[in-house]
N, C-alpha and C. Protein backbone atom coordinates (compact mmCIF):
# COMPACT_ATOMS: atom_id res chain seq x y z
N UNK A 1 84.12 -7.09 -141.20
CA UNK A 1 84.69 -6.36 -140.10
C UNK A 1 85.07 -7.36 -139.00
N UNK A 2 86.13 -7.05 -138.53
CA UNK A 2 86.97 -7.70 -137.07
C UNK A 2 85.77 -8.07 -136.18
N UNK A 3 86.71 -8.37 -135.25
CA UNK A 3 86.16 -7.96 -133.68
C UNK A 3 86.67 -7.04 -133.48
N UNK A 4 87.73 -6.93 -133.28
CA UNK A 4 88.58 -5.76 -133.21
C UNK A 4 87.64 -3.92 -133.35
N UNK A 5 87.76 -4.22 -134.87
CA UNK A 5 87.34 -3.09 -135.78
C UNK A 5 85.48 -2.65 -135.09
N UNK A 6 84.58 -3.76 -134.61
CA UNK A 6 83.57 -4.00 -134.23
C UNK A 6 83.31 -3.14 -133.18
N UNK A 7 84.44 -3.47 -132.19
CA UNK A 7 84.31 -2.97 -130.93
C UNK A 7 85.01 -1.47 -131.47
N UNK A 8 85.49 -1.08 -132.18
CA UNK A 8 86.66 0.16 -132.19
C UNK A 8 85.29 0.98 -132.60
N UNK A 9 84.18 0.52 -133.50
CA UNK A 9 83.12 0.94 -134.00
C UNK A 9 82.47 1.39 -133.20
N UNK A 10 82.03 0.64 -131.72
CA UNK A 10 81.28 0.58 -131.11
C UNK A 10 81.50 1.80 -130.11
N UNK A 11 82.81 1.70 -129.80
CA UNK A 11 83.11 2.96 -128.99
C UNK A 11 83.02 4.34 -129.63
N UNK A 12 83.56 4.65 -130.90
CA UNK A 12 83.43 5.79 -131.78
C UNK A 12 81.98 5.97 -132.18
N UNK A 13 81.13 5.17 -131.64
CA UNK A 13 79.34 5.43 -131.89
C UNK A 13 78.92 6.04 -130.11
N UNK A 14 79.96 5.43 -129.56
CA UNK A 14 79.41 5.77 -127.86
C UNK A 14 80.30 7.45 -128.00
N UNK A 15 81.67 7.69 -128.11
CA UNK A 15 82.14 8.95 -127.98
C UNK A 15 81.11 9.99 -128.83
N UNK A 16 80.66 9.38 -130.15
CA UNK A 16 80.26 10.64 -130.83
C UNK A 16 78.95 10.71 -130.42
N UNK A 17 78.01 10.12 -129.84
CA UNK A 17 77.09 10.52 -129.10
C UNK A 17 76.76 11.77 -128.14
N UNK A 18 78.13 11.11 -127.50
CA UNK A 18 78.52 12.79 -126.56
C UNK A 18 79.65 13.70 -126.75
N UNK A 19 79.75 14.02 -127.83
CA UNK A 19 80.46 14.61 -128.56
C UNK A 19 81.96 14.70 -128.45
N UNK A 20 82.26 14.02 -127.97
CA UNK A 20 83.96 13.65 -127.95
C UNK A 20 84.33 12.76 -128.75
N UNK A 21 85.65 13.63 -129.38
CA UNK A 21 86.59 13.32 -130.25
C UNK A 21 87.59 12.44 -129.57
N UNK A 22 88.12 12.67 -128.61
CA UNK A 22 89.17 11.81 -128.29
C UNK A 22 88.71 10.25 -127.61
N UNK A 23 90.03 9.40 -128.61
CA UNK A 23 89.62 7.86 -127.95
C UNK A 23 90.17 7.68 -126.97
N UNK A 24 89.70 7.27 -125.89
CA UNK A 24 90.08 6.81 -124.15
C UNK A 24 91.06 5.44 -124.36
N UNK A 25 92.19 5.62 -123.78
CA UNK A 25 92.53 3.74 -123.49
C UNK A 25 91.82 3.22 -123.44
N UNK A 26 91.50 2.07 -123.42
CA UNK A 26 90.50 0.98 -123.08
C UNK A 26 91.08 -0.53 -123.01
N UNK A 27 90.54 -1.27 -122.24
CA UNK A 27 90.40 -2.94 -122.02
C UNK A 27 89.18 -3.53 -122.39
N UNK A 28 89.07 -4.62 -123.32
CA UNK A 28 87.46 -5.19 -123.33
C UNK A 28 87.88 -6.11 -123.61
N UNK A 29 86.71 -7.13 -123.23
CA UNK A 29 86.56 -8.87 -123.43
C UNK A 29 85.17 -8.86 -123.80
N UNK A 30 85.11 -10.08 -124.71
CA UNK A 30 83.63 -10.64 -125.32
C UNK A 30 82.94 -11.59 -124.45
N UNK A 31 81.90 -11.73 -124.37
CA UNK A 31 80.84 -13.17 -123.52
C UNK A 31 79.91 -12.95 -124.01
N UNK A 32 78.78 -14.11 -123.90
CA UNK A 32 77.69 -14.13 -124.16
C UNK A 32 76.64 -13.50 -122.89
N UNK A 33 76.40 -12.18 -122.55
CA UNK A 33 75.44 -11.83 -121.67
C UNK A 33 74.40 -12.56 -121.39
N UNK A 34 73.59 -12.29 -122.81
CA UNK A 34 71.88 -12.50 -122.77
C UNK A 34 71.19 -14.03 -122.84
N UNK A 35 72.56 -14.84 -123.48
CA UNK A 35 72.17 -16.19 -123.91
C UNK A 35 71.71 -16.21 -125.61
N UNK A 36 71.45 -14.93 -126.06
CA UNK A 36 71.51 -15.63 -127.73
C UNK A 36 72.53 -15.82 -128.57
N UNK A 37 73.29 -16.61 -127.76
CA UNK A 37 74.81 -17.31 -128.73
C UNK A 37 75.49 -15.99 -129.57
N UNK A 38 75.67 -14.87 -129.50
CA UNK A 38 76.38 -13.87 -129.96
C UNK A 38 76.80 -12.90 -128.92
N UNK A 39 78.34 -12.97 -128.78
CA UNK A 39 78.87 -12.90 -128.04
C UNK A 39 78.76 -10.82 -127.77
N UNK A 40 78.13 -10.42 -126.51
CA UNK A 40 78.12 -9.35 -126.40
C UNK A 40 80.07 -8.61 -125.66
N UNK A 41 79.98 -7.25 -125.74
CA UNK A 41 81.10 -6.34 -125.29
C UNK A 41 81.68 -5.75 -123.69
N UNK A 42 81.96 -6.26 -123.18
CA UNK A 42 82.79 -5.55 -121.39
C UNK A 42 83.58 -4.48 -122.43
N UNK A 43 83.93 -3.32 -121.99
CA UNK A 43 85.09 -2.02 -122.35
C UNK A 43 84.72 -1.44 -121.30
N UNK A 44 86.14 -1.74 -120.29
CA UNK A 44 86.58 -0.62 -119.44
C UNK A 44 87.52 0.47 -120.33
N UNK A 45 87.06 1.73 -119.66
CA UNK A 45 87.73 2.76 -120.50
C UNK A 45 88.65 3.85 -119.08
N UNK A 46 89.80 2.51 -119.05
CA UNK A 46 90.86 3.33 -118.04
C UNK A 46 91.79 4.09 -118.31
N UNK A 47 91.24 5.45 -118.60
CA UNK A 47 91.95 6.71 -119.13
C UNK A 47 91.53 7.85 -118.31
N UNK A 48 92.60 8.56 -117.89
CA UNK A 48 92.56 9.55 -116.90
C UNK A 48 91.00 10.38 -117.28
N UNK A 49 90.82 10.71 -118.06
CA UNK A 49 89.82 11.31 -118.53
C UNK A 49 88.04 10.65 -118.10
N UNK A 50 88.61 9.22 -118.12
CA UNK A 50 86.90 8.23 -117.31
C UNK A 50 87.58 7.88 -116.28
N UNK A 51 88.06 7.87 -115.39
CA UNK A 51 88.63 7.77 -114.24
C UNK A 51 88.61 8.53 -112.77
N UNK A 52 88.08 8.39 -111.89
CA UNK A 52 88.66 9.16 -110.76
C UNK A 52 88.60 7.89 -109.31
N UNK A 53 89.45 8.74 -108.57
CA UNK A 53 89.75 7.94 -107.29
C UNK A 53 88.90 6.57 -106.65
N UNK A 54 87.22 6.40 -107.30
CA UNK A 54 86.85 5.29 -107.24
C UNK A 54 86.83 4.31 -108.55
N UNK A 55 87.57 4.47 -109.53
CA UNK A 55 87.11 3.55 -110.37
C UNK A 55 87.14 4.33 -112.05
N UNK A 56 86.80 3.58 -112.72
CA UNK A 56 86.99 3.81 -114.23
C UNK A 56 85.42 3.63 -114.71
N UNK A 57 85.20 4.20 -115.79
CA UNK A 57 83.82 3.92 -116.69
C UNK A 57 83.85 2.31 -117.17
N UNK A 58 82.68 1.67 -117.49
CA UNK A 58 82.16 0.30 -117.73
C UNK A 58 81.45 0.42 -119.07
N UNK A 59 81.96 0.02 -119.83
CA UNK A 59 80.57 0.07 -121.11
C UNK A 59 80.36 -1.25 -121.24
N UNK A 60 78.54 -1.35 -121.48
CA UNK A 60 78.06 -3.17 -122.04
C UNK A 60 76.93 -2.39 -123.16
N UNK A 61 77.46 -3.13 -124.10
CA UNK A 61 77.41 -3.51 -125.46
C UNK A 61 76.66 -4.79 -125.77
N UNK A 62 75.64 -4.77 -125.88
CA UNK A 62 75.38 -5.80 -127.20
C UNK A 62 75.53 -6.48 -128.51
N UNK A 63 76.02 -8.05 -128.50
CA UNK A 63 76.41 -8.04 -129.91
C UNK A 63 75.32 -8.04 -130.88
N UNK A 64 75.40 -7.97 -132.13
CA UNK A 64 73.85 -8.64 -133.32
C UNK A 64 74.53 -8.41 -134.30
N UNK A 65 74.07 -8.68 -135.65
CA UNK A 65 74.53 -8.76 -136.95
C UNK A 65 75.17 -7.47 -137.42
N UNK A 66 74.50 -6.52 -137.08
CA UNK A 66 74.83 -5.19 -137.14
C UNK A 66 76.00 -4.48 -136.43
N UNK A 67 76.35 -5.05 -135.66
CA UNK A 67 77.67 -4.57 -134.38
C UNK A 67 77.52 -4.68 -133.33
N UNK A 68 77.86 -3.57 -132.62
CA UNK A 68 77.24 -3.35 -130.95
C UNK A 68 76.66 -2.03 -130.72
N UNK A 69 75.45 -2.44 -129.86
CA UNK A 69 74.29 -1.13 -129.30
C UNK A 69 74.95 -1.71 -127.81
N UNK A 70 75.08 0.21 -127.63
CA UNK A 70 75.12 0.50 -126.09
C UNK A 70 73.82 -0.02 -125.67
N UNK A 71 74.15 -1.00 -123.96
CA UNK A 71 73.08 -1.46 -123.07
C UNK A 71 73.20 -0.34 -122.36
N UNK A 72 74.55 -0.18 -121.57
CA UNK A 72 74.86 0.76 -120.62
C UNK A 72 75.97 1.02 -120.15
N UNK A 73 76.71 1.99 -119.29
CA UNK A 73 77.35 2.96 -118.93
C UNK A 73 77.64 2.31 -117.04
N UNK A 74 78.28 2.44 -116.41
CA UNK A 74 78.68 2.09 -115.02
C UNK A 74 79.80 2.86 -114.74
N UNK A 75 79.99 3.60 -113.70
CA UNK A 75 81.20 4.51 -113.47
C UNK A 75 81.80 3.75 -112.13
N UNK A 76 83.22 4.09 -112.03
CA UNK A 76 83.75 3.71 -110.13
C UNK A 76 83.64 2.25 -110.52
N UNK A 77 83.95 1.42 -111.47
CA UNK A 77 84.37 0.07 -111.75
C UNK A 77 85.88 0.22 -111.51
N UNK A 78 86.80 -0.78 -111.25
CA UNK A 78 88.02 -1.23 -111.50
C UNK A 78 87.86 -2.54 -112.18
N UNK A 79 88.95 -3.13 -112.32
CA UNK A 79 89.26 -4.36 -113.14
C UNK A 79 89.74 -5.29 -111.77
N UNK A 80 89.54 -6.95 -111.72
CA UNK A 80 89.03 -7.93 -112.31
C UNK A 80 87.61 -7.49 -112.76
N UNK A 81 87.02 -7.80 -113.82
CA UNK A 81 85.89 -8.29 -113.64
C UNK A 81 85.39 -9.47 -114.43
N UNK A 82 83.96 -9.45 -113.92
CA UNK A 82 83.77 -11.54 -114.01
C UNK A 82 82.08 -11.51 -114.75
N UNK A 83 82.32 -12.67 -115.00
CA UNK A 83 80.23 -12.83 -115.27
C UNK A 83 80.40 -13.98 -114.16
N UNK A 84 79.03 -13.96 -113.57
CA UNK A 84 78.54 -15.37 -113.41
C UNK A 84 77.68 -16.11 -113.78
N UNK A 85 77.58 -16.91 -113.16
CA UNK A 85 75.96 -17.64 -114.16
C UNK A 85 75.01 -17.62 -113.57
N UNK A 86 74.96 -16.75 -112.74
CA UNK A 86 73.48 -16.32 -111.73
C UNK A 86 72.94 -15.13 -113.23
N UNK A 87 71.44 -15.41 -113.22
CA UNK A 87 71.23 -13.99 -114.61
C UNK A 87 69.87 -13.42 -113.75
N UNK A 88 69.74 -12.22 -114.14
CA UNK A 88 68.52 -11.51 -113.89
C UNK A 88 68.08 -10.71 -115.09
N UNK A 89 66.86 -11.43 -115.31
CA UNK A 89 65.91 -10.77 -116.54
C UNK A 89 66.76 -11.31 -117.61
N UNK A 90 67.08 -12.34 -117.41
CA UNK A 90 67.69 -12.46 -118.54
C UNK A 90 69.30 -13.22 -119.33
N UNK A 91 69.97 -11.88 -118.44
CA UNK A 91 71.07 -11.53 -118.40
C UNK A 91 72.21 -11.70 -117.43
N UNK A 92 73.72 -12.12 -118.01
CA UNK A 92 74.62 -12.58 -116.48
C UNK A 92 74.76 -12.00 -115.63
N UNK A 93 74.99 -11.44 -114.48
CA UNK A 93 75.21 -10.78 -113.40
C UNK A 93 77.01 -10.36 -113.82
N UNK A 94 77.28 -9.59 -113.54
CA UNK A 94 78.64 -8.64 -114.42
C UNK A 94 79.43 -8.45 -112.30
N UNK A 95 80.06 -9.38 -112.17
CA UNK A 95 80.84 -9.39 -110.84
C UNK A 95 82.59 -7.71 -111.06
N UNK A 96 82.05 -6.90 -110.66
CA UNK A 96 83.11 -5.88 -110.56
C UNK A 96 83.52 -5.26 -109.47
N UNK A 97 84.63 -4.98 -109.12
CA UNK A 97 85.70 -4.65 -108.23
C UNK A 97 85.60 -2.98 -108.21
N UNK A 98 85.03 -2.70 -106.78
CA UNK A 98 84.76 -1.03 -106.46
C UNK A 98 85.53 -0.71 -105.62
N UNK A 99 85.83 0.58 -104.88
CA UNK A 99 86.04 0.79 -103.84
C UNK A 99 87.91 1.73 -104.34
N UNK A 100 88.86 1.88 -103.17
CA UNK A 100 90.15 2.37 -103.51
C UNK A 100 90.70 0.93 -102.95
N UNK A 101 92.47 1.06 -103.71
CA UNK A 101 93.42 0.32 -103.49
C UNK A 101 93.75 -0.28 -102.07
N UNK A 102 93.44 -1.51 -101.46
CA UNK A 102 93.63 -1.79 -100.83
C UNK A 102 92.27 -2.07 -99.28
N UNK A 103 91.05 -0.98 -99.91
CA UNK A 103 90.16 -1.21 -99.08
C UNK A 103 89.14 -1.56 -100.28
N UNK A 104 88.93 -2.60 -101.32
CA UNK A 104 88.20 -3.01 -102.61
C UNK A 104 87.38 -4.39 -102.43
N UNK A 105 86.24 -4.26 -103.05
CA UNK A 105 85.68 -5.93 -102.89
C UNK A 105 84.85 -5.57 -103.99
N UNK A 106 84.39 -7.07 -104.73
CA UNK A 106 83.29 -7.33 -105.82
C UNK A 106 82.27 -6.74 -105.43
N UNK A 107 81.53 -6.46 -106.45
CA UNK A 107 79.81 -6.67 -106.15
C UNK A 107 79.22 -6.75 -107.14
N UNK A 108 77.77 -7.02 -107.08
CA UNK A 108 77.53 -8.00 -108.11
C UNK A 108 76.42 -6.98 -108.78
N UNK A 109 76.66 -6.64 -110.24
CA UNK A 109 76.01 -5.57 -110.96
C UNK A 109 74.46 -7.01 -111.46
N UNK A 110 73.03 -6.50 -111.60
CA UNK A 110 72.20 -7.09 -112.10
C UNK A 110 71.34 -6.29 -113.07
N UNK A 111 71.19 -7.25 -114.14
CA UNK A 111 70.51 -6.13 -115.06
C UNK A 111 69.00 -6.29 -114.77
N UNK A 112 68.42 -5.25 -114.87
CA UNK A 112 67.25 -4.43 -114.72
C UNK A 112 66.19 -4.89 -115.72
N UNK A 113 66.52 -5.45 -117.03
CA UNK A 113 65.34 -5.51 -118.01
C UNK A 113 66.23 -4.28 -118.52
N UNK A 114 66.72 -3.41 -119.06
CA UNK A 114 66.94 -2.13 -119.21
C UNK A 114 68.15 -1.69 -119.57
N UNK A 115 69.25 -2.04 -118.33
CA UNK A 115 70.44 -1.31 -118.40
C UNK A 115 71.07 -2.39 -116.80
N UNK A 116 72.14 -2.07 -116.56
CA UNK A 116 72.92 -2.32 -115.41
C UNK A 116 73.46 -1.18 -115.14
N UNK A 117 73.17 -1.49 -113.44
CA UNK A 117 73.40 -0.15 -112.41
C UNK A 117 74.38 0.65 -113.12
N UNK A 118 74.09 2.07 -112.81
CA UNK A 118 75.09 3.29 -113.21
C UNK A 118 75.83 3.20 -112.25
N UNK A 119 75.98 3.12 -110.88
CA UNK A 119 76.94 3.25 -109.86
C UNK A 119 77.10 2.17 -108.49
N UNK A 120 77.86 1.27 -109.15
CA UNK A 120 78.26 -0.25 -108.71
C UNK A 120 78.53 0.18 -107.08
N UNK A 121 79.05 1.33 -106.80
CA UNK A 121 79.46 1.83 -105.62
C UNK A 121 78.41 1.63 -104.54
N UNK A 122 76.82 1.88 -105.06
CA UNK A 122 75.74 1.76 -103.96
C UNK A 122 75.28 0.26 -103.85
N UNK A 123 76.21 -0.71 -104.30
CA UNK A 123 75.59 -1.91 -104.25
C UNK A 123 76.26 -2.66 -102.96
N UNK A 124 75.73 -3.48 -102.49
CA UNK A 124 76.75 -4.06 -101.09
C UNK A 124 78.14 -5.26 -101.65
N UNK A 125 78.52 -5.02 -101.04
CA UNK A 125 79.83 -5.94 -101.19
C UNK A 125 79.45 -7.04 -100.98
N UNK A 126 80.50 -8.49 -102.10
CA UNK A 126 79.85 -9.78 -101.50
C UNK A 126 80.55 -10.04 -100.69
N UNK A 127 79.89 -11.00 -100.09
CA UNK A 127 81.02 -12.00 -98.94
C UNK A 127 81.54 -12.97 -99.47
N UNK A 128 82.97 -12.37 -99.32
CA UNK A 128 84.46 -13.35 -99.67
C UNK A 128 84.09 -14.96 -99.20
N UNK A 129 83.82 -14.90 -98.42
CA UNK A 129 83.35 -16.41 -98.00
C UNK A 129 82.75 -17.20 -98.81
N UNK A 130 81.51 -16.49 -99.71
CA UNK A 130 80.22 -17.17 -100.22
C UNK A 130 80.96 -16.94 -101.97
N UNK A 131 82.23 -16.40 -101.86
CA UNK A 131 82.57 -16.82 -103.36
C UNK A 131 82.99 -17.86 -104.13
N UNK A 132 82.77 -17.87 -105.79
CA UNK A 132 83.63 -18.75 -106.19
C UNK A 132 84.03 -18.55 -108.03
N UNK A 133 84.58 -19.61 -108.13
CA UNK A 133 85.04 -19.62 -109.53
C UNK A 133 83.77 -18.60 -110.42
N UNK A 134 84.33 -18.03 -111.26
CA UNK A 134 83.29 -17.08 -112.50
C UNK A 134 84.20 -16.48 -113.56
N UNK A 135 83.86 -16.55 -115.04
CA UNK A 135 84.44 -16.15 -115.97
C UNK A 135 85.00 -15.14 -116.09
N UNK A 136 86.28 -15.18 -115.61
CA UNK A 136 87.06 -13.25 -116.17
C UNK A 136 86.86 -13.28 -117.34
N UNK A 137 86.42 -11.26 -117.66
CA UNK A 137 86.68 -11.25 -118.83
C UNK A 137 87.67 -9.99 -119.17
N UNK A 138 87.78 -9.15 -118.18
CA UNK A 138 89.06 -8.23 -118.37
C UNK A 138 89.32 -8.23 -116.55
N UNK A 139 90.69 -8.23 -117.08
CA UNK A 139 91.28 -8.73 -115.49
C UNK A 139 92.27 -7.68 -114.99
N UNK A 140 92.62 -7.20 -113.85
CA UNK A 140 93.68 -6.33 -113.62
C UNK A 140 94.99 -6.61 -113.21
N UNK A 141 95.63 -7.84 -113.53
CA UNK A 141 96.53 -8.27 -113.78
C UNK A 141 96.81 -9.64 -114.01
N UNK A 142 97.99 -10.34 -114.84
CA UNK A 142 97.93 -11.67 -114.67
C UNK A 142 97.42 -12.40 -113.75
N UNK A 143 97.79 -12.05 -112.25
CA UNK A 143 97.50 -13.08 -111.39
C UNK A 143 96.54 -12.89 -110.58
N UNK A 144 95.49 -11.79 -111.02
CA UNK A 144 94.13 -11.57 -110.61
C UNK A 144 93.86 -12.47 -110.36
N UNK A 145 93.05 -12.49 -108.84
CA UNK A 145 91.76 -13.67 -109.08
C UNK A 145 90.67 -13.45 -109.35
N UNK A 146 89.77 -13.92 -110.21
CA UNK A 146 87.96 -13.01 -109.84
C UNK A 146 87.24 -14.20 -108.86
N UNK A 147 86.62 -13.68 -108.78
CA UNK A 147 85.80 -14.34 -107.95
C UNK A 147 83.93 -14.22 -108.60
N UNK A 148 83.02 -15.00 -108.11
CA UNK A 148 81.32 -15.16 -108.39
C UNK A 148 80.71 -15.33 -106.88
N UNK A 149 79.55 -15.03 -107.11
CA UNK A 149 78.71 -16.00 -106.15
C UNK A 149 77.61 -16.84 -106.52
């Protein structure tokens, strides 16, 4: 099996969970989250349907021999988003873009041991100042910048 086919897997294990048939658009990029050299899943799923006025649904995925297991779920994401190499418990810190068009800033999702935040929205914004270079992995346009701290 692909990557491709992997991830197409991965989502049709997350829809039929909650019983939906229909597949959402989606964007995803691969990285290594956790550090065991197998590259885990980002899928934003920007389809009117996971979507409203703050943001789109977030799925993180784990990779392993077997495919990908849902970590967790994040709603009110937009696209850039970034890893950095700051980790908690573990795991990279997942840098995503909240808020509406034009009044938007990063903030920095941390995993729990568990899962990463359901709603990026209650987290504080970073300061533009204290940013810098960090790995995009789905971006919201060519000339996105992401940003880390």
């Amino acid at each position: 099996m692909n990557e491709k086919e992997r991830a197409q897997a991965a989502l049709t294990a997350f829809l039929a969970s909650r019983s939906i048939r229909e597949v959402p658009a989606h964007r995803d990029g691969t990285v290594d989250l956790d550090g065991d050299g197998i590259d885990d899943l980002l899928m934003l799923l920007d389809d009117q349907n996971w979507c409203d006025a703050d943001g789109c649904t977030l799925l993180v995925f784990r990779g392993g021999a077997a495919g990908y297991q849902l970590v967790s779920d994040s709603v009110s994401t937009r696209a850039p988003i970034a890893v950095a190499d700051r980790r908690n418990r573990g795991w990279r810190d997942l840098l995503v873009t909240v808020g509406s068009e034009g009044e938007s800033g990063q903030v920095a999702l941390e995993f729990d041991g568990t899962r990463y935040p359901n709603d990026p929205t209650m987290g504080a914004l970073l300061d533009p100042a204290r940013l810098v270079s960090a790995k995009p992995v789905i971006v919201g346009s060519p000339a996105a910048t992401v940003a880390a701290y």
